[in-house]
PDB file of N, CA and C in Angstrom:
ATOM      1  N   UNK A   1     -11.597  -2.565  22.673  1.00  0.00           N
ATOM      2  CA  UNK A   1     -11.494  -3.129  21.342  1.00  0.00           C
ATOM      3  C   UNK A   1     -11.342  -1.985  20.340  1.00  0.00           C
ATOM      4  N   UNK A   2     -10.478  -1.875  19.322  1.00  0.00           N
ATOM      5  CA  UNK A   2     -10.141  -1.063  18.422  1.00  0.00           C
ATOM      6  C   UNK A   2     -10.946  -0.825  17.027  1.00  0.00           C
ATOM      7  N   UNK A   3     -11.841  -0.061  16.968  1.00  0.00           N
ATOM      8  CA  UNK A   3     -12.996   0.130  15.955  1.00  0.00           C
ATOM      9  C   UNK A   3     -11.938  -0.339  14.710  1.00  0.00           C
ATOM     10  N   UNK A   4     -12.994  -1.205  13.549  1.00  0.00           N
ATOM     11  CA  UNK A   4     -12.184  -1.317  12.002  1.00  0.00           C
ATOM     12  C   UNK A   4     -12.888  -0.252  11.071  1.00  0.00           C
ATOM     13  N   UNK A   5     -11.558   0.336  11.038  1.00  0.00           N
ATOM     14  CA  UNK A   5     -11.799   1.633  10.210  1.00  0.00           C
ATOM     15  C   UNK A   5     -12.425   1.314   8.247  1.00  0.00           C
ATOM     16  N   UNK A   6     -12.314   1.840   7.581  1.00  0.00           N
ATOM     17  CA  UNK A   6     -12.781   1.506   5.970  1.00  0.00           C
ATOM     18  C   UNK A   6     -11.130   1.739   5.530  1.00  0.00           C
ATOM     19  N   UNK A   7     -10.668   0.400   4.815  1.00  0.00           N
ATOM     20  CA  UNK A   7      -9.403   0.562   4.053  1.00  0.00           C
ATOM     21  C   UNK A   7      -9.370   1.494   2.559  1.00  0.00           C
ATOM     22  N   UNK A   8      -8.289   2.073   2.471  1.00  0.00           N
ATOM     23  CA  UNK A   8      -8.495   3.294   1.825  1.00  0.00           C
ATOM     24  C   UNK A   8      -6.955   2.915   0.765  1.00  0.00           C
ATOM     25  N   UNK A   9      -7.075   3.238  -0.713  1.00  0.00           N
ATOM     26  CA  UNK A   9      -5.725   2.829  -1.420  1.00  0.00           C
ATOM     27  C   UNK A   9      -5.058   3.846  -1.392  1.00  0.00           C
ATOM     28  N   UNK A  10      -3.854   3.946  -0.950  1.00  0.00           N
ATOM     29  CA  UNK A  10      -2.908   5.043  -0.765  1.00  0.00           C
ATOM     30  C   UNK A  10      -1.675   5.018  -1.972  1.00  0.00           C
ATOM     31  N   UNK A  11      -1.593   3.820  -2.620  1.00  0.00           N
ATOM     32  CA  UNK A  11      -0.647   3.798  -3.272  1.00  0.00           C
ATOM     33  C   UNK A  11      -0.623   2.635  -4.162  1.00  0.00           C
ATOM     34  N   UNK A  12       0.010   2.494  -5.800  1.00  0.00           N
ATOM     35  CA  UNK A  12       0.042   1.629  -6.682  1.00  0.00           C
ATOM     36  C   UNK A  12       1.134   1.807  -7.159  1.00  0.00           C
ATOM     37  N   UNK A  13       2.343   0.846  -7.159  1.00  0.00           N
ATOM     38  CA  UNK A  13       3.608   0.477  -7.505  1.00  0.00           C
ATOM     39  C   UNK A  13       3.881  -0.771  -8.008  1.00  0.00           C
ATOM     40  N   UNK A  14       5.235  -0.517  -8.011  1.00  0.00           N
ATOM     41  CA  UNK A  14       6.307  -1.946  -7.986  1.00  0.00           C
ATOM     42  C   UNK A  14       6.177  -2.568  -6.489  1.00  0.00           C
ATOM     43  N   UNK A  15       6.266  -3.932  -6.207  1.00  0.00           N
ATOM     44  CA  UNK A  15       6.244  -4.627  -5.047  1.00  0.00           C
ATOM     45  C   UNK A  15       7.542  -3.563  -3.797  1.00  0.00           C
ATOM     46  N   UNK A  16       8.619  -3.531  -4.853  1.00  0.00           N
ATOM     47  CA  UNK A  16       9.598  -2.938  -3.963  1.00  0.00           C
ATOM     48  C   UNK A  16       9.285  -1.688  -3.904  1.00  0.00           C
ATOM     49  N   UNK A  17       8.350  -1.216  -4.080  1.00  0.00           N
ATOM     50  CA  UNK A  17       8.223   0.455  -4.103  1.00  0.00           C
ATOM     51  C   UNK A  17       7.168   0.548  -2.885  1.00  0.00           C
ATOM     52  N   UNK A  18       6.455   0.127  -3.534  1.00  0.00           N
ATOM     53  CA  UNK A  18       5.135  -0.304  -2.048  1.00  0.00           C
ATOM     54  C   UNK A  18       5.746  -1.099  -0.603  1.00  0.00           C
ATOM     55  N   UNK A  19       6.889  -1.712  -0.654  1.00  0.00           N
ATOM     56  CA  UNK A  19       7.428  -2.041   0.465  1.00  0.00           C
ATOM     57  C   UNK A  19       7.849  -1.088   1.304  1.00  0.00           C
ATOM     58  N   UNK A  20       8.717  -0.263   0.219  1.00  0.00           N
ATOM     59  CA  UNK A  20       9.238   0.670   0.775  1.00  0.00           C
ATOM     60  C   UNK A  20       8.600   1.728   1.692  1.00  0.00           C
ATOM     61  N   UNK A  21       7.729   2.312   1.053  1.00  0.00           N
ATOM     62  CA  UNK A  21       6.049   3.274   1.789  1.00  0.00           C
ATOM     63  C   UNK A  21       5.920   2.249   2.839  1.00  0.00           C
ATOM     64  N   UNK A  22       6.023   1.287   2.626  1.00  0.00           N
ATOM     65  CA  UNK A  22       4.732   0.459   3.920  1.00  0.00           C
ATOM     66  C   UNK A  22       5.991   0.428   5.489  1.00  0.00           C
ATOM     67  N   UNK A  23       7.104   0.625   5.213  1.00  0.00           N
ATOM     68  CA  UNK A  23       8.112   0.841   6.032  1.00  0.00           C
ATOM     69  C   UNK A  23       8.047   1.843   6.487  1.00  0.00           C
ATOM     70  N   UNK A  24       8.479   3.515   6.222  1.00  0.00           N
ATOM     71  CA  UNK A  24       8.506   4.704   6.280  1.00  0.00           C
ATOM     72  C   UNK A  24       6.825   4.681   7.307  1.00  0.00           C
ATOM     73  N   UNK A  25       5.942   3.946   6.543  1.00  0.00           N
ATOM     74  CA  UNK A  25       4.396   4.279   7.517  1.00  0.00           C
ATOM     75  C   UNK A  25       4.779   3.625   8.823  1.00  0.00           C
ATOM     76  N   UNK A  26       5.181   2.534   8.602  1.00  0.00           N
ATOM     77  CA  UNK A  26       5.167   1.656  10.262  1.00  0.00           C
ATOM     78  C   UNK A  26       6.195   2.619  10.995  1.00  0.00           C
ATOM     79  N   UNK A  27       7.243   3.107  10.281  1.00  0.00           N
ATOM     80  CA  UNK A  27       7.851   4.012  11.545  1.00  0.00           C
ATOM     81  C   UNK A  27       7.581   5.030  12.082  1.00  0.00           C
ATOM     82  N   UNK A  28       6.234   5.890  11.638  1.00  0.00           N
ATOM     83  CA  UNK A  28       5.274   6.209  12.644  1.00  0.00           C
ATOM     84  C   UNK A  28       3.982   5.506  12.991  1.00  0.00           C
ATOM     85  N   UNK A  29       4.065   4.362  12.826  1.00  0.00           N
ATOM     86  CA  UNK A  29       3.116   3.085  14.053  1.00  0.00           C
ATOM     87  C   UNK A  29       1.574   3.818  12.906  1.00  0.00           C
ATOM     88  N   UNK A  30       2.024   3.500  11.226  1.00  0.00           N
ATOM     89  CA  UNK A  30       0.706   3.084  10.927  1.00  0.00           C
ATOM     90  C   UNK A  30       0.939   1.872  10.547  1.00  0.00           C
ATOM     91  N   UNK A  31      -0.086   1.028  10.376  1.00  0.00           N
ATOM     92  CA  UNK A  31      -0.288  -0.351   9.503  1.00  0.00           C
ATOM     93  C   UNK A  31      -0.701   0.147   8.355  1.00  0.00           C
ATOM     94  N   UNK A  32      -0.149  -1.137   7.919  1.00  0.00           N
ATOM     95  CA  UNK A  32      -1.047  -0.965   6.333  1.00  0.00           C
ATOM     96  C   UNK A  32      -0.923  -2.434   5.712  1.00  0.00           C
ATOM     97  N   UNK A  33      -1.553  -2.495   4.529  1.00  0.00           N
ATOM     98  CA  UNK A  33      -2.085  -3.372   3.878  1.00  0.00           C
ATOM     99  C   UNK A  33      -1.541  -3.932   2.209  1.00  0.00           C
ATOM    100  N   UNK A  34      -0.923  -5.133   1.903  1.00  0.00           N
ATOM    101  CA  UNK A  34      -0.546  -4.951   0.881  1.00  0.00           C
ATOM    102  C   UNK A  34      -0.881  -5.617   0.125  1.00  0.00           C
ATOM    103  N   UNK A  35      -1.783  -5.630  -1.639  1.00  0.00           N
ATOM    104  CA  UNK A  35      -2.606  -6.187  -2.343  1.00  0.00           C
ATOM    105  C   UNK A  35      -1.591  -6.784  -3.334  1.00  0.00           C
ATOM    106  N   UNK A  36      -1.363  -8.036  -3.553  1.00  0.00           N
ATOM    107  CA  UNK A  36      -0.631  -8.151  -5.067  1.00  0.00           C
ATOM    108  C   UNK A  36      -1.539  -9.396  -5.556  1.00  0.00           C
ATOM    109  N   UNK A  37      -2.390  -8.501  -6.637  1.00  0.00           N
ATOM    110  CA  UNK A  37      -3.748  -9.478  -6.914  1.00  0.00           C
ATOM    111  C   UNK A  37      -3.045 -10.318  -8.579  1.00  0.00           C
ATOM    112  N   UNK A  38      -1.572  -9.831  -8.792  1.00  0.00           N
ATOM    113  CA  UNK A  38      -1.372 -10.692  -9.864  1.00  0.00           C
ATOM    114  C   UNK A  38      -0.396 -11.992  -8.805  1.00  0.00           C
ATOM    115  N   UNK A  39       0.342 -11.651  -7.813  1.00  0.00           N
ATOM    116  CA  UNK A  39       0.508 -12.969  -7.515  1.00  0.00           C
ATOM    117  C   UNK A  39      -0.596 -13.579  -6.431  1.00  0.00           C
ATOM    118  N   UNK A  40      -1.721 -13.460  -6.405  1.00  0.00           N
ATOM    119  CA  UNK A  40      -2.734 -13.984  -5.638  1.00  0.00           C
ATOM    120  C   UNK A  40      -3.268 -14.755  -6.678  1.00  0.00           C
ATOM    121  N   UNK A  41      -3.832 -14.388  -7.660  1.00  0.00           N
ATOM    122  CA  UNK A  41      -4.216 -15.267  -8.581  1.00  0.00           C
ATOM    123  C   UNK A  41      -3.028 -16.314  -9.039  1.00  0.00           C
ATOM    124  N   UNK A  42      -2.122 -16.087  -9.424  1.00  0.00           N
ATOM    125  CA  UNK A  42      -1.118 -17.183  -9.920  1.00  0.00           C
ATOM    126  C   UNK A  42      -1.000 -18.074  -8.508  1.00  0.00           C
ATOM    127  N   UNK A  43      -1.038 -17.671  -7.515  1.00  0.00           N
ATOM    128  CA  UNK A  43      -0.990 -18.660  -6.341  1.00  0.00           C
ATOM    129  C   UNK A  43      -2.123 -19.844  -6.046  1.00  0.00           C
ATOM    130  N   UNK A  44      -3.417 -18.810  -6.364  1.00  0.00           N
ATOM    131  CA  UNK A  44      -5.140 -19.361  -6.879  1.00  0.00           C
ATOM    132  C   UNK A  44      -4.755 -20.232  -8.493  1.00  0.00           C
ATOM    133  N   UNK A  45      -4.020 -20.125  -9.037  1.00  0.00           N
ATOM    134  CA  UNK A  45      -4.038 -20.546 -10.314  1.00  0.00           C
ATOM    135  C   UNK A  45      -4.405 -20.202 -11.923  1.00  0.00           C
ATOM    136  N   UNK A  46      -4.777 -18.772 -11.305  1.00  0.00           N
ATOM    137  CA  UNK A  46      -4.980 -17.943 -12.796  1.00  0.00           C
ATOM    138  C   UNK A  46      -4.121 -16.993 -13.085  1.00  0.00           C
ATOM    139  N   UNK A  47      -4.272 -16.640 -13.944  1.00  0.00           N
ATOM    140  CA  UNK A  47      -3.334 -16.054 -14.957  1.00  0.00           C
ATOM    141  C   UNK A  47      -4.088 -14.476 -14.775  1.00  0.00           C
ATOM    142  N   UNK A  48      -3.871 -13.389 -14.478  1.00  0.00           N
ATOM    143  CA  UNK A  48      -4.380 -12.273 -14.635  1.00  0.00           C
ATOM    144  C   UNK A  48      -3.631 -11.029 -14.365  1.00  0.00           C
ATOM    145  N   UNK A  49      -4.272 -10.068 -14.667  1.00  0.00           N
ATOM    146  CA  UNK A  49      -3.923  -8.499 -13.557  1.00  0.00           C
ATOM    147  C   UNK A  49      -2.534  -8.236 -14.218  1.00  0.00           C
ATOM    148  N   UNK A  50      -1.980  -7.231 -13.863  1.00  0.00           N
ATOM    149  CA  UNK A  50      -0.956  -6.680 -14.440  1.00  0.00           C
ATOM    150  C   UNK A  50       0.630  -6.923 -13.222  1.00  0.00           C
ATOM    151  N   UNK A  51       1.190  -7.199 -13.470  1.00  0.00           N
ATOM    152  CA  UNK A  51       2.276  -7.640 -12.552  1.00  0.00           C
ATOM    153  C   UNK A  51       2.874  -6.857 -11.773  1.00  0.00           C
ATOM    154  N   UNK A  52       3.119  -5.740 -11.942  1.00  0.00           N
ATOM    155  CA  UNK A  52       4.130  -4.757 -11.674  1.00  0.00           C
ATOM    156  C   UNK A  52       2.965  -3.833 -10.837  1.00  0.00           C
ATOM    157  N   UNK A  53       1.518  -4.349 -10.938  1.00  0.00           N
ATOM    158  CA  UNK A  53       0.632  -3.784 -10.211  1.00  0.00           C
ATOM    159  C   UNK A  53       0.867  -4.045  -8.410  1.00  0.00           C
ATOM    160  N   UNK A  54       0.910  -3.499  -7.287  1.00  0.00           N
ATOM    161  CA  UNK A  54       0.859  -4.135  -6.115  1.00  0.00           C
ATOM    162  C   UNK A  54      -0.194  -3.011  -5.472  1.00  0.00           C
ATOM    163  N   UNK A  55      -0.861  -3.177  -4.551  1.00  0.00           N
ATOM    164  CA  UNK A  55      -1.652  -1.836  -3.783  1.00  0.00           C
ATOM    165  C   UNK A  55      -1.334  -1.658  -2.459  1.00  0.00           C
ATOM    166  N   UNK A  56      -1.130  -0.562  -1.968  1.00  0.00           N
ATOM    167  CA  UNK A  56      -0.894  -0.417  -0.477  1.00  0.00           C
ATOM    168  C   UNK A  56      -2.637   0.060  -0.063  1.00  0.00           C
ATOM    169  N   UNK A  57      -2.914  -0.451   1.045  1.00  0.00           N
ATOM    170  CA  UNK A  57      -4.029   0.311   1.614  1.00  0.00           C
ATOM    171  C   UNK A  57      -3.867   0.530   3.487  1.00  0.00           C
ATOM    172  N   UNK A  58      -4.595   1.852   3.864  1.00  0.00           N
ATOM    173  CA  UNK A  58      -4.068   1.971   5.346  1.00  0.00           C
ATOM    174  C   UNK A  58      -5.824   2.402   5.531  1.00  0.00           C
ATOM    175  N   UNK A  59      -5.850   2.381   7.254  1.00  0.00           N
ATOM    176  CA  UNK A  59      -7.341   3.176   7.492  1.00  0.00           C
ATOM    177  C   UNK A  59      -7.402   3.918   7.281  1.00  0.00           C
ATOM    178  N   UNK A  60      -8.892   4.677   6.779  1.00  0.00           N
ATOM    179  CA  UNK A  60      -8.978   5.816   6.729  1.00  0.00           C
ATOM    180  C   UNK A  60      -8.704   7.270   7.708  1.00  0.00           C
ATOM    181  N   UNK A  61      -8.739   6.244   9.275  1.00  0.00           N
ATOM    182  CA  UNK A  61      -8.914   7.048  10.329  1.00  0.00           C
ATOM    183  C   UNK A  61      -7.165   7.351  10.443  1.00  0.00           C
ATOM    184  N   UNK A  62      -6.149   6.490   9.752  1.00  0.00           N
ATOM    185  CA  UNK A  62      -4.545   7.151   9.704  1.00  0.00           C
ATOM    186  C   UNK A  62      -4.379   7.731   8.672  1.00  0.00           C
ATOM    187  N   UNK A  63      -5.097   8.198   7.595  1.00  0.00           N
ATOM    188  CA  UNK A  63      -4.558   8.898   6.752  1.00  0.00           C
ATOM    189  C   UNK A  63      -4.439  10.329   6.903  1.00  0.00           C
ATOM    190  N   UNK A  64      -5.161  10.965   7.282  1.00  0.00           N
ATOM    191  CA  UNK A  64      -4.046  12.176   8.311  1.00  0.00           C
ATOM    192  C   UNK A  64      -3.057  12.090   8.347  1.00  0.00           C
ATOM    193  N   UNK A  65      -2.254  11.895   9.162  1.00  0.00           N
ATOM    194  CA  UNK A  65      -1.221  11.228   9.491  1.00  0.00           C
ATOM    195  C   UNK A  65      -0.352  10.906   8.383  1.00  0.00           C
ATOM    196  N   UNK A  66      -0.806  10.053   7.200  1.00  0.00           N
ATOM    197  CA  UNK A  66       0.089   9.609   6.480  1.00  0.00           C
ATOM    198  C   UNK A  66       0.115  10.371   5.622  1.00  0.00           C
ATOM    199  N   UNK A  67      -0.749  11.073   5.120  1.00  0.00           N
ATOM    200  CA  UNK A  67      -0.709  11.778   3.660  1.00  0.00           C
ATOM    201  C   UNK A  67       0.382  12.959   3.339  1.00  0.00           C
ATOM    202  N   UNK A  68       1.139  13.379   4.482  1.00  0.00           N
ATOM    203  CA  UNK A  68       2.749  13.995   4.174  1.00  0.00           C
ATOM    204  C   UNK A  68       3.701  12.723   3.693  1.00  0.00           C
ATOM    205  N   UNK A  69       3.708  12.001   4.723  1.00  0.00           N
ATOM    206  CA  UNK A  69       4.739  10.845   4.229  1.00  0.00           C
ATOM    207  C   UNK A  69       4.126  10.332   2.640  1.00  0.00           C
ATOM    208  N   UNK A  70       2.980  10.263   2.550  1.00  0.00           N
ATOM    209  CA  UNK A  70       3.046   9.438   0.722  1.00  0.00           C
ATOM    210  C   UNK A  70       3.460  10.738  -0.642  1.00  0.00           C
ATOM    211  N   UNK A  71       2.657  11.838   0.402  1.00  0.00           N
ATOM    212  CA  UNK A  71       3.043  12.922  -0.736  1.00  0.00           C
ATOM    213  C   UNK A  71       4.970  13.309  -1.265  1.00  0.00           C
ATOM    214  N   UNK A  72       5.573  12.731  -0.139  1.00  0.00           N
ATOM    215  CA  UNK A  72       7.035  13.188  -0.192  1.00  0.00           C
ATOM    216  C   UNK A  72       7.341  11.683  -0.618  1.00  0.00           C
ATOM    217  N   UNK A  73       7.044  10.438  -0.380  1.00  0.00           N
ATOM    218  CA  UNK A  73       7.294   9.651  -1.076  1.00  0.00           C
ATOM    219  C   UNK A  73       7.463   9.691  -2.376  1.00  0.00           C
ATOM    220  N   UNK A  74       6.009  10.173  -2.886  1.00  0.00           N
ATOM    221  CA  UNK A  74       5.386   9.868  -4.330  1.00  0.00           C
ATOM    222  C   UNK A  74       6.515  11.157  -5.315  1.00  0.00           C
ATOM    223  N   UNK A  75       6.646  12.168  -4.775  1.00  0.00           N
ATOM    224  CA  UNK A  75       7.302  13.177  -4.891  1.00  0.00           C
ATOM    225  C   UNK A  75       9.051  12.938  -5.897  1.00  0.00           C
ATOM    226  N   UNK A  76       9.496  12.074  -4.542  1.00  0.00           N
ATOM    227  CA  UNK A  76      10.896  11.374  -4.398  1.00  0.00           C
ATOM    228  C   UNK A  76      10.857  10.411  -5.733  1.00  0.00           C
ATOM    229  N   UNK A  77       9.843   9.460  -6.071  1.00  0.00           N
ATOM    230  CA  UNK A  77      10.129   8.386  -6.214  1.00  0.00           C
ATOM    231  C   UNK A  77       8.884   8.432  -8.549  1.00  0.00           C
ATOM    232  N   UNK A  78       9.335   9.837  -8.323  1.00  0.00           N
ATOM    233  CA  UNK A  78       8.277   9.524  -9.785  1.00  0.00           C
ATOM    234  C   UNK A  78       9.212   9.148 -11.101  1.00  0.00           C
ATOM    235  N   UNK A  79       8.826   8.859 -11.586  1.00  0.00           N
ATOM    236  CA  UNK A  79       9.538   8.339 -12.628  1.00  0.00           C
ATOM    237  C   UNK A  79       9.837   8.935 -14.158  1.00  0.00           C
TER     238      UNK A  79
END
């Protein structure tokens, strides 16, 4: 059985920006996690949170691993 590691936020974007990261991670076989707490609430029925907000989160025990890929992401992709 595969210990559950503590989810850790690696990243705050646009939906399509955070897609994008969460791709680049799976193609070295991490998972990850994706928060969009303004359309969770409008789905729940409230009105909140900032839109353009989305969160990526991965385990802590892959972030090793990932923290070249977000740094050259974040790098690539600033605005």
């Amino acid at each position: 059985m595969k210990r559950i590691d503590k989810l850790v936020k690696i990243y705050s974007g646009t939906e399509v920006t955070v897609i994008l990261l969460k791709g680049r991670l799976e193609e070295i076989g991490i998972n990850s996690t994706v928060k969009n707490g303004y359309k969770s609430g409008i789905e729940a029925g409230f009105v909140g949170g900032v839109q353009s907000a989305v969160d990526l989160f991965i385990q802590l025990s892959d972030f090793e691993r990932a923290e070249p890929i977000i740094r050259d992401f974040i790098s690539k992709n600033r605005s």
